[in-house]
Protein backbone atom coordinates (compact mmCIF):
# COMPACT_ATOMS: atom_id res chain seq x y z
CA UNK A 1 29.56 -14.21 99.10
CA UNK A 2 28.38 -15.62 102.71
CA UNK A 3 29.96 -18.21 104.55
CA UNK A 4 29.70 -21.89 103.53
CA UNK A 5 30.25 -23.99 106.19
CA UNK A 6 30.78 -27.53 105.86
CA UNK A 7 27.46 -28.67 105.43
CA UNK A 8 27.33 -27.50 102.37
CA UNK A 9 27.96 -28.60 98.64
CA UNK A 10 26.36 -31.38 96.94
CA UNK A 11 23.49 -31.83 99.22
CA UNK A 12 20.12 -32.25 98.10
CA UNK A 13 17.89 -30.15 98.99
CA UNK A 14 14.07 -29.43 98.93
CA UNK A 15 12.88 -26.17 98.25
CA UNK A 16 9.08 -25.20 99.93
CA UNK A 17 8.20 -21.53 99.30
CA UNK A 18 5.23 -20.16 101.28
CA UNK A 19 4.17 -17.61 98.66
CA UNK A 20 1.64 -15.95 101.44
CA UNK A 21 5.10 -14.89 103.23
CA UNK A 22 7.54 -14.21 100.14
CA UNK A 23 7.85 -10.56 97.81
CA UNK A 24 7.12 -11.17 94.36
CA UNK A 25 9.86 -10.53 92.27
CA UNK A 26 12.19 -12.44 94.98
CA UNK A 27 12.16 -16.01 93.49
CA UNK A 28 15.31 -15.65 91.12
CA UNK A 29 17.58 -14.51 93.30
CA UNK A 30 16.36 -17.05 95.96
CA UNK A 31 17.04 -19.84 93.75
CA UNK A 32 20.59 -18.17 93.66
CA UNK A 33 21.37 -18.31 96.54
CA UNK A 34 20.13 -21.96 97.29
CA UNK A 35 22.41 -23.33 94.82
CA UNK A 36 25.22 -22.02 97.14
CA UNK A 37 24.54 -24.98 99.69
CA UNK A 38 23.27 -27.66 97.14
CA UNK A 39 21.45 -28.90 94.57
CA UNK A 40 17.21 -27.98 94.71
CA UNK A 41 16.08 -31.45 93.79
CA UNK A 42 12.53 -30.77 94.75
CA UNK A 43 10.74 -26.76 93.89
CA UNK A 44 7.51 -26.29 95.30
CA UNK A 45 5.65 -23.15 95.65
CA UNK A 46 2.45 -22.65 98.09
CA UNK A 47 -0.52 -20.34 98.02
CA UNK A 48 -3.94 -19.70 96.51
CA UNK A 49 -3.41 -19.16 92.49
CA UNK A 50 -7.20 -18.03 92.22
CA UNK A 51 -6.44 -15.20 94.25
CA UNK A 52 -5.35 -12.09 91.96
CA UNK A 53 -2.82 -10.81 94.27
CA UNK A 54 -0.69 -13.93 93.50
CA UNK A 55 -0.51 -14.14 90.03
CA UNK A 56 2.42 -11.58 89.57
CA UNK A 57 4.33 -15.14 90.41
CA UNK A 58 3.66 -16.62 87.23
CA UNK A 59 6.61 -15.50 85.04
CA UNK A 60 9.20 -15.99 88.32
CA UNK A 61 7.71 -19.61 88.54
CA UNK A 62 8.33 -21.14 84.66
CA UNK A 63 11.94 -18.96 84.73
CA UNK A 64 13.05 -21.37 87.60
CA UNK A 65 11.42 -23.95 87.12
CA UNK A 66 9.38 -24.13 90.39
CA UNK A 67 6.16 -26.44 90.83
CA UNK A 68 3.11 -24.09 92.08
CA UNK A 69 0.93 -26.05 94.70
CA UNK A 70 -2.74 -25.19 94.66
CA UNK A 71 -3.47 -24.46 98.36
CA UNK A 72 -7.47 -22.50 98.93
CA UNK A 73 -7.92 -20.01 101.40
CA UNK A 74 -10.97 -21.76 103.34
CA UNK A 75 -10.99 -19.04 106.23
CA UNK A 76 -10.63 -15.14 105.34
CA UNK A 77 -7.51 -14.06 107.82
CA UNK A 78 -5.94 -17.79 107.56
CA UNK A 79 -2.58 -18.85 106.24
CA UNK A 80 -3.99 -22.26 104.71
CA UNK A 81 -0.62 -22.92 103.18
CA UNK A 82 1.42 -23.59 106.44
CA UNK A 83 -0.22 -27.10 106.84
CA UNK A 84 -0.15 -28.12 102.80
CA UNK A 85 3.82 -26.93 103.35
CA UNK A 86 4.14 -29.15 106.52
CA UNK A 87 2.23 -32.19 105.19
CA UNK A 88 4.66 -32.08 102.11
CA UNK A 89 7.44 -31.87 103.70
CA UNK A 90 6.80 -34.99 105.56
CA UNK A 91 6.00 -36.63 102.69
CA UNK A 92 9.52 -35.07 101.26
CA UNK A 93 11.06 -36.39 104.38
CA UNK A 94 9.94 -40.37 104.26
CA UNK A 95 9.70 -40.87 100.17
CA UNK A 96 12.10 -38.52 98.53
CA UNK A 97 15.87 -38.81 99.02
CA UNK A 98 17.08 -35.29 99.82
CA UNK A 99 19.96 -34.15 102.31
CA UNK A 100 18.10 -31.09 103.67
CA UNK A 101 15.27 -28.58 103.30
CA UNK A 102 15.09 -24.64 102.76
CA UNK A 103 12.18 -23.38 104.14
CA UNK A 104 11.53 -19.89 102.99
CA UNK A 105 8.68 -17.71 104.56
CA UNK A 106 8.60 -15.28 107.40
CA UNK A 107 5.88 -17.00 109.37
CA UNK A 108 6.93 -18.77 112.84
CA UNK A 109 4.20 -21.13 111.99
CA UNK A 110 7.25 -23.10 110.31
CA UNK A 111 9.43 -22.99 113.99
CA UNK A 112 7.79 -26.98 114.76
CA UNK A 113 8.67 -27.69 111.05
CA UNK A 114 11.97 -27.17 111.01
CA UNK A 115 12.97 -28.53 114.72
CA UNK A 116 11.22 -31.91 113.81
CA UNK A 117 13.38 -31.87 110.04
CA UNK A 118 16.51 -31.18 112.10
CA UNK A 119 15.95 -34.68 114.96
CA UNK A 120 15.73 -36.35 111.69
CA UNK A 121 19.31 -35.37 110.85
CA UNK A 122 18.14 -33.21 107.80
CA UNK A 123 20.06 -29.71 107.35
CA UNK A 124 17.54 -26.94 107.56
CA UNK A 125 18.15 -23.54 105.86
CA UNK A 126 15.70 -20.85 105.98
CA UNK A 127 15.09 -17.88 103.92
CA UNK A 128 12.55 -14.73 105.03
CA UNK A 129 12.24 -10.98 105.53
CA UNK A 130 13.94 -9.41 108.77
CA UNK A 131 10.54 -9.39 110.49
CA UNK A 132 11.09 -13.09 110.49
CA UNK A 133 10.46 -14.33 114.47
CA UNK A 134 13.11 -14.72 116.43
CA UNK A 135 11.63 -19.03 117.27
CA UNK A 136 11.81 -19.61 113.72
CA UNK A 137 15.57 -18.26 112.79
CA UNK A 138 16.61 -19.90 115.79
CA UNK A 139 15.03 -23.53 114.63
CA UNK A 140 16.99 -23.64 111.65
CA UNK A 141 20.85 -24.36 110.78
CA UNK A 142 21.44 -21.18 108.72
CA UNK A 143 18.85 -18.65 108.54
CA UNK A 144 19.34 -16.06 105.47
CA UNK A 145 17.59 -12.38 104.97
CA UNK A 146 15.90 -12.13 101.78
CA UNK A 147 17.08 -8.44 102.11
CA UNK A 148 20.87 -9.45 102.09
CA UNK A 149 20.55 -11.44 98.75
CA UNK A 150 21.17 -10.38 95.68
CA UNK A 151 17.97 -10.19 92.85
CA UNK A 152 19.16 -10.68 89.65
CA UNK A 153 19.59 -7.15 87.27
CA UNK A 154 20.46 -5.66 90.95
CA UNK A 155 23.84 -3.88 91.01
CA UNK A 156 24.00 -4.93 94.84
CA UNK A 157 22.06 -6.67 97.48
CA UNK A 158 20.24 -4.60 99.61
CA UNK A 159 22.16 -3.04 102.24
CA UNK A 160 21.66 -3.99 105.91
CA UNK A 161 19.21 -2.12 108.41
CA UNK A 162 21.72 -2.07 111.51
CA UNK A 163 24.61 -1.48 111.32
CA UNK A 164 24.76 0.84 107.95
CA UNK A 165 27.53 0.09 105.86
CA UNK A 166 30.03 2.83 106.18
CA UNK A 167 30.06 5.10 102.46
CA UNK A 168 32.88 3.94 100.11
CA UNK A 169 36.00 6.56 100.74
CA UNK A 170 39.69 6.64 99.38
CA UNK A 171 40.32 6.07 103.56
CA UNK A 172 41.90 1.69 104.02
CA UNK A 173 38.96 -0.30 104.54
CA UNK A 174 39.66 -0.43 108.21
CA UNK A 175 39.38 2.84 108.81
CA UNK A 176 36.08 3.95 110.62
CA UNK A 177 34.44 0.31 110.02
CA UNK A 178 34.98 -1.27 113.54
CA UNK A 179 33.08 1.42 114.87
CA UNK A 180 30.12 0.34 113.06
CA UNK A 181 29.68 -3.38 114.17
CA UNK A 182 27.52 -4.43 117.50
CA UNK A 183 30.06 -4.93 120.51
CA UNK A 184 28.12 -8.19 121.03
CA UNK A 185 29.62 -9.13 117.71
CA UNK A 186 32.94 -8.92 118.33
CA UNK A 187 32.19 -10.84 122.04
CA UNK A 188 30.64 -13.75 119.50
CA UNK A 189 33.73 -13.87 117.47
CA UNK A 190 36.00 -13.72 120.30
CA UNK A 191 34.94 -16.43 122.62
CA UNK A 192 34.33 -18.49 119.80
CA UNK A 193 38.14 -18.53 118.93
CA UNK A 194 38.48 -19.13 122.56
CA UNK A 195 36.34 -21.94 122.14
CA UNK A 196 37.75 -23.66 119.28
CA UNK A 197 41.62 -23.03 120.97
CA UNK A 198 43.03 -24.85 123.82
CA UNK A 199 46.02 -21.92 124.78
CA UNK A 200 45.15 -18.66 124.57
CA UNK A 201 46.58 -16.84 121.78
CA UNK A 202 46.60 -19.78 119.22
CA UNK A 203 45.26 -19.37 115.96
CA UNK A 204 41.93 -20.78 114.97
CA UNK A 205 41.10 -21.70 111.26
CA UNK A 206 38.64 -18.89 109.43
CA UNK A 207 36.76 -22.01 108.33
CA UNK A 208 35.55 -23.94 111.92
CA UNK A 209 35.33 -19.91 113.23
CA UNK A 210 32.82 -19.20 110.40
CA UNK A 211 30.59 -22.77 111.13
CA UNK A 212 30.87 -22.26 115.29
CA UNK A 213 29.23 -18.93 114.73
CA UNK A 214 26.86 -19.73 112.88
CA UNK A 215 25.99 -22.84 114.71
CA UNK A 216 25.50 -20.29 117.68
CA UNK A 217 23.35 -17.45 115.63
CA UNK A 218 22.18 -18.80 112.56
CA UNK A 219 21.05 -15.49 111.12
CA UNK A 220 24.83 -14.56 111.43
CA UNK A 221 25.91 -12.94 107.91
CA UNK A 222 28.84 -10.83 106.74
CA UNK A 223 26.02 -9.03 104.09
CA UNK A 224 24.34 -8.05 107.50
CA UNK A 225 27.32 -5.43 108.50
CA UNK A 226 28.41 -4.63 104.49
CA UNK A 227 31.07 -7.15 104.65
CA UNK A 228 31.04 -9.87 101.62
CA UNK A 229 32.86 -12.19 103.50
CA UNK A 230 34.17 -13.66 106.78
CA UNK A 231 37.43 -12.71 106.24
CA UNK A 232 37.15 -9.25 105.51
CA UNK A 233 34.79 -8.40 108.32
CA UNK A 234 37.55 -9.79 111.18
CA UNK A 235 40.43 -8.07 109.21
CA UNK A 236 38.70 -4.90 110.05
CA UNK A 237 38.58 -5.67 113.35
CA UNK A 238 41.58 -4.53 115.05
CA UNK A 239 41.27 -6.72 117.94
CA UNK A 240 42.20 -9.72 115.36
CA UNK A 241 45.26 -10.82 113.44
CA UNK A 242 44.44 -12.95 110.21
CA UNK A 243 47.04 -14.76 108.45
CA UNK A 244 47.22 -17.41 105.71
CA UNK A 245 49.16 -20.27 106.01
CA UNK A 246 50.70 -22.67 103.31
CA UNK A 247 48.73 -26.16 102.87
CA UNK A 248 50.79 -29.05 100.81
CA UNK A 249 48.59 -27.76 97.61
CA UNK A 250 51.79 -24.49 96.74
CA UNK A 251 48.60 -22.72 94.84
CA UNK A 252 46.73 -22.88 98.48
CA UNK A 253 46.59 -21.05 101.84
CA UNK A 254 44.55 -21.12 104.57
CA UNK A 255 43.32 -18.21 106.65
CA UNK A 256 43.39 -18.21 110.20
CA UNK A 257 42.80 -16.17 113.12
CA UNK A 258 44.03 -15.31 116.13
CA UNK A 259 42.47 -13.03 119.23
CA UNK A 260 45.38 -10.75 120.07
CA UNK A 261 43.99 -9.92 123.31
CA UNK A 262 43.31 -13.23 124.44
């Protein structure tokens, strides 16, 4: 399960699939993981339906329920669905009432897109491959590998390309795992409990850590280093203590997190 930062919930969002940019057979579990931050109001899918390569899509599309958008290829070598994509979602923007957009395609083309959604205050997830363009992850809120989710009839998601999860052993999870994660990682984590503390040494709560991050790197995602969550990624970092502490709700604690070097 990734982090859900407070931007998330109830929102409405719209959902505009470049299908010249997606892997067939990705849709379902897509969907899935969009109805972590909200509620797909609007389900379009773009590309060329003439074109045999495409049609694989047709089963994917009536199981979720996702509108296909007619969209020729005029030039041989052209993506002709970027500008039907960002001509909708202008439209989306002015007449439909939605909270926030998930773009999901691996094509940069979409960088403009998504900077011009987010100066109108709309929350912009996107969704591609890991060959996705640095511009593009960057222009989004949250940016999510298609690679870390989970297809449905999958046992797992897909494990990450760097680092490699470490093989499942009778060792404590700690064991051997810090090792594995980038250096720069553990810098991101630890100046941003620095940032979100005003003494050094005080505890920061697991929930503002988890949205700083990802404010600062939106591709950040436990499923990238074989952690499910936020939690158990900085418990296996020895350089942080995590403890939960009592809220007024008896049946609830909060996790928080402290930089024992700092």
């Amino acid at each position: 399960m990734p982090i859900v930062p407070d931007y998330t919930g109830s929102k409405r969002l719209a959902v505009l699939i470049d299908a010249d940019n997606v892997p067939r057979g990705t849709l379902g579990g897509i969907m899935q993981e969009v109805a972590i931050y909200g509620t797909p109001t609007v389900k379009r899918i773009y590309g060329d339906w003439t074109g045999p390569h495409i049609q694989g899509w047709k089963n994917s599309l009536l199981e979720n329920a996702v509108t296909p958008i007619q969209q020729y290829s005029y030039t041989t070598g052209k993506n002709s669905t970027d500008s039907a994509m960002i001509i909708d979602a202008m439209d989306i923007l002015y007449t439909e009432r939605v909270d926030g957009f998930v773009l999901v395609s691996s094509d940069s083309d979409f960088t403009r897109l998504a900077i011009r959604l987010r100066e109108e205050g709309m929350t912009v997830f996107g969704i591609g491959e890991r060959k996705t363009p640095a511009p593009f992850i960057a222009a989004c809120d949250k940016f999510i590998y298609i690679e870390n989710i989970k297809q449905p009839g999958d046992a797992a998601a897909q494990p990450a390309e760097e680092p490699q999860p470490a093989k499942k052993k009778a060792a404590p999870p700690q064991t051997g795992r810090e090792e594995k994660l980038p250096k720069s990682l553990i810098r991101l984590i630890a100046q941003s409990v620095a940032d979100l503390t005003e003494n050094d040494g005080d505890a920061v709560y697991m929930g503002e850590l988890g949205t700083l991050i990802m404010k600062k790197k939106p591709d950040f995602d436990c499923r990238n280093y074989g952690f499910k969550s936020l939690s158990a990624l900085i418990k296996s970092i020895d350089r942080f203590e995590v403890d939960f502490r009592q809220t007024a709700d008896p049946n609830v604690k909060h996790p928080y997190v402290r930089d024992k070097e700092a």
